[in-house]
Protein backbone atom coordinates (compact mmCIF):
# COMPACT_ATOMS: atom_id res chain seq x y z
CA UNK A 1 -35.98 0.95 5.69
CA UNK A 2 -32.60 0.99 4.14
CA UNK A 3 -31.68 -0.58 0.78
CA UNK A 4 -29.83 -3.62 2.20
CA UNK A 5 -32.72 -4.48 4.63
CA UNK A 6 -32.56 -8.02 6.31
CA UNK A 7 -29.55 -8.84 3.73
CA UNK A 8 -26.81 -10.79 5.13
CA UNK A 9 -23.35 -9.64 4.30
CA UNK A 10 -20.32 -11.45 5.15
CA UNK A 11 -17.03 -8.72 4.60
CA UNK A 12 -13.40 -9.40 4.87
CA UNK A 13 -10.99 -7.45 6.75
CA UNK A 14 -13.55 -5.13 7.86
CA UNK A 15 -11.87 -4.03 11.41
CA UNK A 16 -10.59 -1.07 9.83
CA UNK A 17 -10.35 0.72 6.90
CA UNK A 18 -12.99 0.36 3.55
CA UNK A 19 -14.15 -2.72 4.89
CA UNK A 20 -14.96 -1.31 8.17
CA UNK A 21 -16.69 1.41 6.69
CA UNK A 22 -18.26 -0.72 4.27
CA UNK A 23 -19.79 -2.64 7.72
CA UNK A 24 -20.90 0.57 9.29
CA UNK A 25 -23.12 1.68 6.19
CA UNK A 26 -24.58 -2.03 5.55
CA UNK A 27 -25.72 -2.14 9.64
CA UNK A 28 -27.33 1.49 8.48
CA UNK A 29 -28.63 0.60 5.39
CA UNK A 30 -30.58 -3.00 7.23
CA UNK A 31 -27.89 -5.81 6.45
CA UNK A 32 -26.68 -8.32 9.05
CA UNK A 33 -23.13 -8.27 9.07
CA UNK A 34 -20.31 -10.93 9.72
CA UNK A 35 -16.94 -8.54 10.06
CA UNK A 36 -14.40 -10.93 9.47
CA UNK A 37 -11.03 -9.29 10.50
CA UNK A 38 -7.45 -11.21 11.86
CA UNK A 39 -6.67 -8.01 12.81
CA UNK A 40 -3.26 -8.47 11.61
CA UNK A 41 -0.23 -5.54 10.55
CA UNK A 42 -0.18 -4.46 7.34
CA UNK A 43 2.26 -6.94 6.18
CA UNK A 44 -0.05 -9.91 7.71
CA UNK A 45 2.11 -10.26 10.62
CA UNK A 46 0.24 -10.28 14.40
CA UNK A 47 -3.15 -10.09 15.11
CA UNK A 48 -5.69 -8.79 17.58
CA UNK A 49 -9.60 -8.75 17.34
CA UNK A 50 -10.25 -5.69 15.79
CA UNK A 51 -13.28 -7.21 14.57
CA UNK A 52 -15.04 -6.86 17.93
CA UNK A 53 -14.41 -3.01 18.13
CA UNK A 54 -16.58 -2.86 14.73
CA UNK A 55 -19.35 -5.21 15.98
CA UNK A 56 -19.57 -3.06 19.10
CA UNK A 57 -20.38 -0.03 17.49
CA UNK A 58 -22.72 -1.75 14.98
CA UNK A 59 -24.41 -2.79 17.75
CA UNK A 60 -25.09 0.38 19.29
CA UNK A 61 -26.16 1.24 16.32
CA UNK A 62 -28.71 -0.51 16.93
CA UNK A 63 -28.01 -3.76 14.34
CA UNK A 64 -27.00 -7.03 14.48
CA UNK A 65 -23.44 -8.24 13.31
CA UNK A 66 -20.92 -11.23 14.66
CA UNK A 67 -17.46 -11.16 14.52
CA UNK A 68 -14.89 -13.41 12.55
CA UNK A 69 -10.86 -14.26 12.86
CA UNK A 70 -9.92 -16.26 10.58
CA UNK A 71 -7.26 -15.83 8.01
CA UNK A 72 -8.41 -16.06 4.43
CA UNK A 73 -5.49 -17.00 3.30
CA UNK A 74 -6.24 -20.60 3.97
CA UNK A 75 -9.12 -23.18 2.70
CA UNK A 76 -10.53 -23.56 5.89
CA UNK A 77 -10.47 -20.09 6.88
CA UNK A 78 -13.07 -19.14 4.29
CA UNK A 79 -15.22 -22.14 5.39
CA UNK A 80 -15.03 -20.72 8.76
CA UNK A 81 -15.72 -17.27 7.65
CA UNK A 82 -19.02 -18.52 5.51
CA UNK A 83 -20.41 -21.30 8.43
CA UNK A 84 -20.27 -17.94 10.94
CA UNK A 85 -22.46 -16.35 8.66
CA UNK A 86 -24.68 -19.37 8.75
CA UNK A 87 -24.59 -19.76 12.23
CA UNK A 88 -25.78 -16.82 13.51
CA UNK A 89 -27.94 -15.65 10.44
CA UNK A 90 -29.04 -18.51 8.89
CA UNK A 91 -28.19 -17.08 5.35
CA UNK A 92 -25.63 -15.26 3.40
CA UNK A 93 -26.71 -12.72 0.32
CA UNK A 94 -23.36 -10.84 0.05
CA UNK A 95 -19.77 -12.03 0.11
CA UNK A 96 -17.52 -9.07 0.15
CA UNK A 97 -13.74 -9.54 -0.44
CA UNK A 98 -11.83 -6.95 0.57
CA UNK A 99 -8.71 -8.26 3.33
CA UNK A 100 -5.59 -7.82 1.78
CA UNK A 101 -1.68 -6.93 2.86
CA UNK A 102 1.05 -5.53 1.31
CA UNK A 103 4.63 -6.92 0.98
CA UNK A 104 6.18 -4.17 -1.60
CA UNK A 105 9.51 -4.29 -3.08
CA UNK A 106 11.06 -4.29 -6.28
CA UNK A 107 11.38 -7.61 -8.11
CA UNK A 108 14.76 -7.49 -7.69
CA UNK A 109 14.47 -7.49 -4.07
CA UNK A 110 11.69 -9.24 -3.07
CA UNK A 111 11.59 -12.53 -1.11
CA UNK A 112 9.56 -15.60 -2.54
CA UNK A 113 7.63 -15.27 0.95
CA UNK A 114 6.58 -11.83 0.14
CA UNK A 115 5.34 -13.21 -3.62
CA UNK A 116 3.49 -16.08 -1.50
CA UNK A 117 1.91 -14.28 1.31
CA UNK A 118 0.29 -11.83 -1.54
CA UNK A 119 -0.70 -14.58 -3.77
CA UNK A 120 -2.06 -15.95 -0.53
CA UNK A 121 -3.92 -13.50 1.04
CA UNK A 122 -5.02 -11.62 -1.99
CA UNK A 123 -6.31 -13.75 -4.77
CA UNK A 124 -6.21 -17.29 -3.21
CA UNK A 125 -8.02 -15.59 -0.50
CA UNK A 126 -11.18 -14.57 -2.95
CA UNK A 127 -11.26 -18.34 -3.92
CA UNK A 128 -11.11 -19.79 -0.01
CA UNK A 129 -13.83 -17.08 0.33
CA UNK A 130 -16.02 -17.12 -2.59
CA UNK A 131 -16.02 -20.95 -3.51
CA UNK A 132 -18.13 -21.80 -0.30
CA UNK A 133 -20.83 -19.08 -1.12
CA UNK A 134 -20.93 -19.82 -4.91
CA UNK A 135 -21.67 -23.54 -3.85
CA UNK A 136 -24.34 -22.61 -1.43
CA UNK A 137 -25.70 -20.31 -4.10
CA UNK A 138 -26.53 -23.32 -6.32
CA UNK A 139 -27.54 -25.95 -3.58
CA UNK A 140 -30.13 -23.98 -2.31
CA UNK A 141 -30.66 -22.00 -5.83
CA UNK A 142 -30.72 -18.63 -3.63
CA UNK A 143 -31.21 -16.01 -6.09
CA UNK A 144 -29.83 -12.64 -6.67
CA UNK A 145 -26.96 -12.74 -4.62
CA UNK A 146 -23.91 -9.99 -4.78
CA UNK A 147 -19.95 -10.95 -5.01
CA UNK A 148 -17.94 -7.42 -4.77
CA UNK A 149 -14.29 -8.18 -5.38
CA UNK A 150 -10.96 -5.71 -4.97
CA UNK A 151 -9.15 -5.22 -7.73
CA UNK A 152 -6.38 -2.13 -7.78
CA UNK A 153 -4.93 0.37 -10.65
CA UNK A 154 -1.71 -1.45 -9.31
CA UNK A 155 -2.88 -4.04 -11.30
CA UNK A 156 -5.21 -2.84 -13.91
CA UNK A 157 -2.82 0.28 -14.85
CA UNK A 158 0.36 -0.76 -12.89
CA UNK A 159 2.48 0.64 -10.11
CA UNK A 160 6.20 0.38 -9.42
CA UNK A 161 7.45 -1.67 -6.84
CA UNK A 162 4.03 -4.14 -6.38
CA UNK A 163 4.50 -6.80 -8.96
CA UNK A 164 3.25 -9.23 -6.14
CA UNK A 165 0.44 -6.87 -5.32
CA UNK A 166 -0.17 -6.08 -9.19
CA UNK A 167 -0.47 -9.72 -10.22
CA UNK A 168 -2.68 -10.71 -7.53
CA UNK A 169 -5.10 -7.81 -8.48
CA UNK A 170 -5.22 -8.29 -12.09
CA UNK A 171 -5.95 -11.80 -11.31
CA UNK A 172 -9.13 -10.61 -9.49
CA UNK A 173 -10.36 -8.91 -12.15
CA UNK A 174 -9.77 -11.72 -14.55
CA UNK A 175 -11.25 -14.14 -11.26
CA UNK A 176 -14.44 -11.34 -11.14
CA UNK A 177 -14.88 -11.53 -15.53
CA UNK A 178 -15.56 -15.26 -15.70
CA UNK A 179 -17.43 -16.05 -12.39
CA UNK A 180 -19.34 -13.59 -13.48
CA UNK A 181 -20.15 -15.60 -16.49
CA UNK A 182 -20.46 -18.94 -14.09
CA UNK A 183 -23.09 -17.03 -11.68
CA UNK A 184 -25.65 -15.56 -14.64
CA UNK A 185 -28.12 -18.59 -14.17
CA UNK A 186 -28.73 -17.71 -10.61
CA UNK A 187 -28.76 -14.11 -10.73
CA UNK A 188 -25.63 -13.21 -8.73
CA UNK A 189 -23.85 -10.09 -9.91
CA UNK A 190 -20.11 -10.24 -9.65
CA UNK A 191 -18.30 -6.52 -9.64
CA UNK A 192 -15.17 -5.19 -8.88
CA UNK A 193 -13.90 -2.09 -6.85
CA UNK A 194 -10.66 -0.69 -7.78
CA UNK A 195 -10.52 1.70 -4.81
CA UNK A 196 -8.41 4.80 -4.02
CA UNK A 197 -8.52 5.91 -0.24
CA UNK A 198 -6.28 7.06 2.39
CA UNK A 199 -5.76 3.40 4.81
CA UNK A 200 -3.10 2.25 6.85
CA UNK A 201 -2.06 -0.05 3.88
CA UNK A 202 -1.85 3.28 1.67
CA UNK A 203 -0.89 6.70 4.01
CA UNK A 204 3.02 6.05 3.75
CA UNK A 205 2.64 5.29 0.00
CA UNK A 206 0.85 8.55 -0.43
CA UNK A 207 2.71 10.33 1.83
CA UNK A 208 6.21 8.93 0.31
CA UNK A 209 5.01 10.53 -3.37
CA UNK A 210 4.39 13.88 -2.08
CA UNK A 211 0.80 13.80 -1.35
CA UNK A 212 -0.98 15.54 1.68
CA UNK A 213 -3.09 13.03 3.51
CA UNK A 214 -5.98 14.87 5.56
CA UNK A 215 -7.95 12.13 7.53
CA UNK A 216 -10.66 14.61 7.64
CA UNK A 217 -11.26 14.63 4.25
CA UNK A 218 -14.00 11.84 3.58
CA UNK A 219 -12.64 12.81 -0.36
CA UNK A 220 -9.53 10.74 0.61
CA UNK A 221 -10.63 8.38 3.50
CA UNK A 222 -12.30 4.56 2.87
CA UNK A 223 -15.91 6.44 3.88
CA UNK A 224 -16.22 6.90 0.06
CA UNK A 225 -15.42 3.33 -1.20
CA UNK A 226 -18.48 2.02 0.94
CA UNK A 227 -21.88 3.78 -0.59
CA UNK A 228 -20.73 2.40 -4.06
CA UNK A 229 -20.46 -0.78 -2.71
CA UNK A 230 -23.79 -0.49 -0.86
CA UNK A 231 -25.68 0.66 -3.96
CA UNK A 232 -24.00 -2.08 -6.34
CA UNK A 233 -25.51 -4.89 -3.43
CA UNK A 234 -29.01 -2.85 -3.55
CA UNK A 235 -31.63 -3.82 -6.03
CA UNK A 236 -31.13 -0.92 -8.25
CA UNK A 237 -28.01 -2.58 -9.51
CA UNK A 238 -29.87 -6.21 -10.18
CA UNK A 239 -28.60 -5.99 -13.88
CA UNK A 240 -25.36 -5.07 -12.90
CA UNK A 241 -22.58 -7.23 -13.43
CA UNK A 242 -18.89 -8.20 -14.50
CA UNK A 243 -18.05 -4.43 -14.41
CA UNK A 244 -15.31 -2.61 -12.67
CA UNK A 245 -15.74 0.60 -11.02
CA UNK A 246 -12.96 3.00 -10.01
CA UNK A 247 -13.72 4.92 -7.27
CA UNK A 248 -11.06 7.78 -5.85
CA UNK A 249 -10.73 11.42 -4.78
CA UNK A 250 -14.50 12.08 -4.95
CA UNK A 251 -14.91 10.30 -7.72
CA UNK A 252 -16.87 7.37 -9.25
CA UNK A 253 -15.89 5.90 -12.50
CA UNK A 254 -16.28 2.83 -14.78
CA UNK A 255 -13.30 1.38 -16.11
CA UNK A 256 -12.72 -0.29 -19.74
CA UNK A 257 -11.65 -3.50 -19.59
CA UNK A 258 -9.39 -6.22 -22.12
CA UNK A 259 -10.83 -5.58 -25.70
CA UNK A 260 -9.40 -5.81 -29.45
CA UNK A 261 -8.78 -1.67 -30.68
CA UNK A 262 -7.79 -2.51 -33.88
CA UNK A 263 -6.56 -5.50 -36.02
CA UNK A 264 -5.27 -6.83 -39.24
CA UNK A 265 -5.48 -10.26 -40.57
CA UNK A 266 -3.42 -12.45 -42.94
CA UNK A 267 -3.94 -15.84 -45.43
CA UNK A 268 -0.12 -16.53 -45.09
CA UNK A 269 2.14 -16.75 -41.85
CA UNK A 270 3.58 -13.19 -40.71
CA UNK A 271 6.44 -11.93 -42.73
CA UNK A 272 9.14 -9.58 -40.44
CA UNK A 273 8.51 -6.83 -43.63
CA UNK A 274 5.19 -6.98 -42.72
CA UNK A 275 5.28 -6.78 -38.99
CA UNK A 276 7.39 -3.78 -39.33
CA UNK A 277 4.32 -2.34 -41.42
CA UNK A 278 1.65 -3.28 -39.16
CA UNK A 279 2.65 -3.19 -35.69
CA UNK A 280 3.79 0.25 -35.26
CA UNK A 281 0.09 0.95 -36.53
CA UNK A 282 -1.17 -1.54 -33.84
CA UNK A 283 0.49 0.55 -31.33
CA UNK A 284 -0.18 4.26 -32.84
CA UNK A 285 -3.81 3.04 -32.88
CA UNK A 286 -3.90 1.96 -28.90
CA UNK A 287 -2.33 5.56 -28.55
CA UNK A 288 -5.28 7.62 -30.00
CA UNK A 289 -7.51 5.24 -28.05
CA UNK A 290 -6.01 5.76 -24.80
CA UNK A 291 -6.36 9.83 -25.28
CA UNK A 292 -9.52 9.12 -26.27
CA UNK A 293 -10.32 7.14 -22.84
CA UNK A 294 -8.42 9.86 -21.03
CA UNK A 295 -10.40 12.58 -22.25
CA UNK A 296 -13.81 11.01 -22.09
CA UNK A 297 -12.96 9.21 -18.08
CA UNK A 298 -12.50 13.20 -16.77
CA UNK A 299 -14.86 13.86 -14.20
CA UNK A 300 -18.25 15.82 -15.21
């Protein structure tokens, strides 16, 4: 019996990539799977059902999964996405959200339709996906549910040329912190992945800053990403929630998130004399504390 036995999962743009490896390991681990895909080029444009290739070989696996089309970029797309789940399962215990493009470009250069299509795919696309499941969660008061959301370092640390892409994924996490909050009462964990793998949506990046990419190397592929997901969905991580786990290069890590290091407070408005006291200490302070972070995030 695996750990996500007679689950339902529904996962976004899971024809290829993490997602599709995310599918593979929840068909092996017992979940029912919905692998939503458009099966669109890395820059959104085109589409062919990639999806299908994915439910094929879950099915030879021997478990059950249907396959989805529709964007998430719209409203009704992540209705769609949720009622297939319903329709041919009945239920829905896990809403992963991992679909996503890129359009990158410095700010300079970029297009307001490569802004929009990011905006669109990327974090409007957790709400189009999300909001139906969160509502069915309460109706029906189904409890212990799982929300795993994609974040990036291009938006947690940052990453030159991805403002688009870095805005939409820091507003996932910030998304991920408060429905978190919102989803306590019925027992629904809400996490987020911030994922380093070897995709189609990342090989030229890596390959364009000097890296070797070896798809045999499960080290660098998606493969990794997907048993962290799978264990944060099992029971063992019931208690889990509103964290963010950075997972690359063999790795698995927990990342800080948005907290005060170190402040001072006044009884009178802010002088200039003393701003030029305190906030170089401000800033010396965040510097020993991000050494500190460095140090202790090493891998043991």
């Amino acid at each position: 019996m695996g750990v996500l036995n007679n689950k339902v999962a529904i996962i976004t743009g899971a024809g290829r990539g993490i997602g599709m490896e995310t599918a593979l390991l929840f068909a092996k681990e017992g979940a029912k799977v919905v692998v939503n895909d458009l099966g669109a080029n890395p820059d959104g444009s085109g589409h062919e059902k990639v999806a299908d290739e994915v439910v094929a070989e879950i099915k030879a696996l021997g478990g059950e999964a249907v396959a989805n089309y529709d964007s998430v970029d719209s409203y009704e797309g992540g209705i769609n996405i949720f009622n297939t789940a319903m329709e041919a399962f009945g239920a829905v215990d896990i809403v992963i959200n991992n679909a996503g493009i890129l359009r990158d470009k410095t700010l300079f250069n970029m297009e307001e339709s490569d802004w929009d299509a990011i905006m669109a795919v990327h974090l409007k696309g957790h709400f189009n996906c999300t909001q139906p499941f969160v509502r069915y969660i309460r109706e029906t008061n189904r409890l212990n549910c799982r929300i795993i959301n994609m974040s990036s370092v291009s938006g947690l640390i940052g990453n030159f040329g991805q403002t688009n892409y870095g805005a939409a994924k820091a507003g996932i996490a910030g998304f991920s912190r408060s429905l978190s909050m919102e989803m306590a009462k019925y027992k629904c964990t809400v996490n987020t992945i911030s994922p380093g793998a070897a995709t189609r949506l990342t090989i030229d990046l890596m390959k364009a800053a000097g890296r070797e990419v070896n798809p045999d190397d499960w080290s660098q592929g998606p493969q990794q990403i997907a048993p962290i997901i799978a264990w944060i969905c099992s029971d063992e991580a019931n208690e889990i929630t509103n964290q963010i786990f950075h997972v690359s290069s063999g790795t698995v890590g927990i990342m800080q998130q948005p907290a005060v290091i170190k402040s001072f407070k006044s009884e009178e408005l802010w002088s200039m004399d003393q701003l030029n006291q305190l906030m170089p200490d401000l800033v010396e302070a965040k510097k020993t504390h991000d050494k500190e972070v460095e140090e202790k995030g090493k891998p043991s």
